[in-house]
N, C-alpha and C. Protein backbone atom coordinates (compact mmCIF):
# COMPACT_ATOMS: atom_id res chain seq x y z
N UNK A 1 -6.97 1.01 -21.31
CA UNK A 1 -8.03 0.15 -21.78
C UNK A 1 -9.03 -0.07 -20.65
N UNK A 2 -10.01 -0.02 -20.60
CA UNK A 2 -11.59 -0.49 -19.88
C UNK A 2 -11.28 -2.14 -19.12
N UNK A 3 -11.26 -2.01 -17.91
CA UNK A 3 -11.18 -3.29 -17.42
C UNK A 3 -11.57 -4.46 -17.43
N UNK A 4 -12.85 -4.54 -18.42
CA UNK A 4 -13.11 -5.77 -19.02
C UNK A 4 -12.72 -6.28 -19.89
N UNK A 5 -11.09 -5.24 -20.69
CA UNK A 5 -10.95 -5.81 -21.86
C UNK A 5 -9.50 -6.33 -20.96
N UNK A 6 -9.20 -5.73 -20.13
CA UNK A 6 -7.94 -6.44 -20.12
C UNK A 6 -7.83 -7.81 -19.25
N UNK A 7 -6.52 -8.25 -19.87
CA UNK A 7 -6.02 -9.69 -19.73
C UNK A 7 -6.37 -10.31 -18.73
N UNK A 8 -6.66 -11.49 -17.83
CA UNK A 8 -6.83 -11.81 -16.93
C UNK A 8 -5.39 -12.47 -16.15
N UNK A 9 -5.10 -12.79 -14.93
CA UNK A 9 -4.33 -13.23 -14.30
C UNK A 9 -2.77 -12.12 -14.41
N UNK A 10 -3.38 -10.97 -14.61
CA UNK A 10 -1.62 -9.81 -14.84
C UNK A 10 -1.84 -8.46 -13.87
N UNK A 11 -1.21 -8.16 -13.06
CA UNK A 11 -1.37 -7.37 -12.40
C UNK A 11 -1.74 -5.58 -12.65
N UNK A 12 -2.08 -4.92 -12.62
CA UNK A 12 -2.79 -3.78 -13.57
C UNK A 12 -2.54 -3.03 -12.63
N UNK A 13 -2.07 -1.49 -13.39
CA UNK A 13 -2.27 -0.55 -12.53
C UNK A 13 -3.42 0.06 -13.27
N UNK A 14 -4.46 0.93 -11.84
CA UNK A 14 -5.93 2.10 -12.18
C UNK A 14 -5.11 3.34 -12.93
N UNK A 15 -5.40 3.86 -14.18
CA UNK A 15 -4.54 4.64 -14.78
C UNK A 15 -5.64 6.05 -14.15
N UNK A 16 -7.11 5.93 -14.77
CA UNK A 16 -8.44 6.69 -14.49
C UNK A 16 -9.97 6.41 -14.39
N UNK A 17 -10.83 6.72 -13.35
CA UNK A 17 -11.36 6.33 -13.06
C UNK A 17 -12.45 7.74 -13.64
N UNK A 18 -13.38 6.81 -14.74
CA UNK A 18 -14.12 7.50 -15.47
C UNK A 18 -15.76 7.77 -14.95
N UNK A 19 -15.95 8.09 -14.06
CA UNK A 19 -17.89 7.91 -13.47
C UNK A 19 -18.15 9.33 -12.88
N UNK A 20 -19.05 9.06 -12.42
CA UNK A 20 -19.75 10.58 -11.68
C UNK A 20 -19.47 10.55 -10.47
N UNK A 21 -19.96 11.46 -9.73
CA UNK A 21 -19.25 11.67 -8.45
C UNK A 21 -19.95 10.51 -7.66
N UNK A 22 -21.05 10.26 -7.50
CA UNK A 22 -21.82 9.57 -6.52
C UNK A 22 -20.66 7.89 -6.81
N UNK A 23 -20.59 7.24 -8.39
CA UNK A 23 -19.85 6.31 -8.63
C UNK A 23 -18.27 6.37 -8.21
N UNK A 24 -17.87 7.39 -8.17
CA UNK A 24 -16.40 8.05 -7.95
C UNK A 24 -15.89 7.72 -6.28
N UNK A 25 -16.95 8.41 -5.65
CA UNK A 25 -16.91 8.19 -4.11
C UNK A 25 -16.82 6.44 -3.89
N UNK A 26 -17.42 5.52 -4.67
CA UNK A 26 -18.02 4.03 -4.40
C UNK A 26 -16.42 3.92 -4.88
N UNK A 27 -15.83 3.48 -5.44
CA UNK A 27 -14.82 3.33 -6.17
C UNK A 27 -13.46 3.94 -5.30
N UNK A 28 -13.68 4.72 -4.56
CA UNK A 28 -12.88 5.27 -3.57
C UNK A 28 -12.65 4.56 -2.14
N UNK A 29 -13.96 4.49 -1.71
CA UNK A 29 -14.38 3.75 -0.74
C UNK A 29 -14.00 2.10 -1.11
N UNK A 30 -14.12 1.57 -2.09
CA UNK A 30 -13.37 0.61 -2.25
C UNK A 30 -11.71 0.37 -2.38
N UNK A 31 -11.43 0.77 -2.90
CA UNK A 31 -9.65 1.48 -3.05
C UNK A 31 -9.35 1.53 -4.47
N UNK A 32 -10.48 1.93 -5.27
CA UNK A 32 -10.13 1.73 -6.50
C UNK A 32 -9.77 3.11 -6.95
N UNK A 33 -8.60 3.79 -7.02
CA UNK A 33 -8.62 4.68 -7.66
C UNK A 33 -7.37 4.38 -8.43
N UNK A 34 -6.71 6.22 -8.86
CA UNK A 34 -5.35 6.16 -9.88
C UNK A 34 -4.06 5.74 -9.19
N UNK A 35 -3.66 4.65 -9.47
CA UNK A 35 -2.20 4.46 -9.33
C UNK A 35 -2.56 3.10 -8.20
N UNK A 36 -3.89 2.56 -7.94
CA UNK A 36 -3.72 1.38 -7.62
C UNK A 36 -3.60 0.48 -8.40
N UNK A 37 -3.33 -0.61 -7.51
CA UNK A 37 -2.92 -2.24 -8.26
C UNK A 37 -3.78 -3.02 -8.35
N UNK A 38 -4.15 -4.02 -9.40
CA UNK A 38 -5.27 -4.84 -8.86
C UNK A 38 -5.43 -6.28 -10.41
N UNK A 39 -5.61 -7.57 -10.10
CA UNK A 39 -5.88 -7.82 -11.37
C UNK A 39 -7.14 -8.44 -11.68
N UNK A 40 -7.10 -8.85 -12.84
CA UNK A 40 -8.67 -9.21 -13.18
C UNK A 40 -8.50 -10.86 -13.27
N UNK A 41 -9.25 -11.33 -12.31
CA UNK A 41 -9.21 -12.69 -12.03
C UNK A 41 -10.03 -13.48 -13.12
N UNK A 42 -11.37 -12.95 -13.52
CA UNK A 42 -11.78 -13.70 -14.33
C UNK A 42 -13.16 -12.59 -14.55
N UNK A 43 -14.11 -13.18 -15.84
CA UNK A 43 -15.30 -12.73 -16.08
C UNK A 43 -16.50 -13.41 -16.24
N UNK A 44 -17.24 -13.72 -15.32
CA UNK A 44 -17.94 -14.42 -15.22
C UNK A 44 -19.92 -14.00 -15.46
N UNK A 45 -20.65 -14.44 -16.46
CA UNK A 45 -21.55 -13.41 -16.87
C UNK A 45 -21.35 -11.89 -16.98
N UNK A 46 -22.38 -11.01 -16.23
CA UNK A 46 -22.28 -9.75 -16.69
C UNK A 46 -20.52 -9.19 -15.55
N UNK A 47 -20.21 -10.08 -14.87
CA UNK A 47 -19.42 -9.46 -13.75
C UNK A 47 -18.30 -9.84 -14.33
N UNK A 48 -17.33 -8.77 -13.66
CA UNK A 48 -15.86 -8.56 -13.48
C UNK A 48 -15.35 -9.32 -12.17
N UNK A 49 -14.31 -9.96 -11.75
CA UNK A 49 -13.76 -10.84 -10.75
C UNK A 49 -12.98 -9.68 -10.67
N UNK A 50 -12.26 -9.10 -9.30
CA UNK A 50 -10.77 -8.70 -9.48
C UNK A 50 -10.57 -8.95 -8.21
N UNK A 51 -8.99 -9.01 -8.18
CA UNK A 51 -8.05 -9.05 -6.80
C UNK A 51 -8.17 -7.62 -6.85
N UNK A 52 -8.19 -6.90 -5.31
CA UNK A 52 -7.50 -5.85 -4.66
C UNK A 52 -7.28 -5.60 -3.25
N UNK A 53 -5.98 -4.83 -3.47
CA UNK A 53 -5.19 -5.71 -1.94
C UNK A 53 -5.16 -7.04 -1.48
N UNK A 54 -6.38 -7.36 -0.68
CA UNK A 54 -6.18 -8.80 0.12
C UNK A 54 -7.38 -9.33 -0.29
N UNK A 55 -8.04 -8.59 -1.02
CA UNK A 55 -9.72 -9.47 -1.14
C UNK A 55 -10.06 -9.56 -2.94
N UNK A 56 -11.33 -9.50 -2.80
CA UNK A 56 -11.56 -10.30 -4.26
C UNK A 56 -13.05 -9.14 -4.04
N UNK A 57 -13.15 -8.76 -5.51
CA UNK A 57 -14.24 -7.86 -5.60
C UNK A 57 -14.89 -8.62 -6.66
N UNK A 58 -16.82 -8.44 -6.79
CA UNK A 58 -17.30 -8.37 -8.22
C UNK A 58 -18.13 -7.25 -8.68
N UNK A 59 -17.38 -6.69 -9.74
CA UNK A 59 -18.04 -5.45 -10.49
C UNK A 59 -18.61 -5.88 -11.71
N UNK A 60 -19.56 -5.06 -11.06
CA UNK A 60 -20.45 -5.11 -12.98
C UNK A 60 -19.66 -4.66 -14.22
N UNK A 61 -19.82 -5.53 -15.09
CA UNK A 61 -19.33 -5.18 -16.37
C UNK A 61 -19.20 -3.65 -16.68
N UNK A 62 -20.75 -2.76 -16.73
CA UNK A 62 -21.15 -1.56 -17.26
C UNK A 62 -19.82 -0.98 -15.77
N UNK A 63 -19.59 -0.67 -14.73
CA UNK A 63 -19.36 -0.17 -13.56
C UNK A 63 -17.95 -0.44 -14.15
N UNK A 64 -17.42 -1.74 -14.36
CA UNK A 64 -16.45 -1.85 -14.60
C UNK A 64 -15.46 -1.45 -15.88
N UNK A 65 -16.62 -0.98 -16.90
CA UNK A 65 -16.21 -0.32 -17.94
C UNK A 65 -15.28 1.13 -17.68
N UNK A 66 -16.07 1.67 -16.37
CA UNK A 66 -15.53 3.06 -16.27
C UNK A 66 -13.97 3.10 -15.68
N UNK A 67 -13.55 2.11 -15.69
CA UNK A 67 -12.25 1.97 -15.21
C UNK A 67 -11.50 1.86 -15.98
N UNK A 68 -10.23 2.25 -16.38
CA UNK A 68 -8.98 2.51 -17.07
C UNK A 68 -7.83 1.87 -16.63
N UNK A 69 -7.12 0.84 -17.16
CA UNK A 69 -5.54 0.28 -16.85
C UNK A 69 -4.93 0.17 -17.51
């Protein structure tokens, strides 16, 4: 499912990471790829909240669509 649909406060694994290469590399460089952990803290306007690793990210909704857990 697309990471804005899923649950908030449950720990998620990245199943696939759906974007183009230029978005692919960003998403890498962050540690977001397949078989990481991460959860969705909350949604706040157009943004996504998530834990990963030790910090707290905000992704855009659309950005955050391309993600799979």
């Amino acid at each position: 499912m697309p990471l804005p649909i899923a649950p908030t406060g449950v720990e998620l694994t990245v199943k696939k990471v759906l974007a183009d290469e230029k978005n692919k590399r960003h998403f890498e460089n962050l540690g977001i790829i397949a078989g990481a952990s991460l959860t969705v803290l909350s949604q706040v306007g157009g943004s996504v909240i998530i834990k990963l690793h030790d910090g707290r990210l905000a992704l855009d909704k659309g950005l955050a669509m391309k993600i799979l857990v």
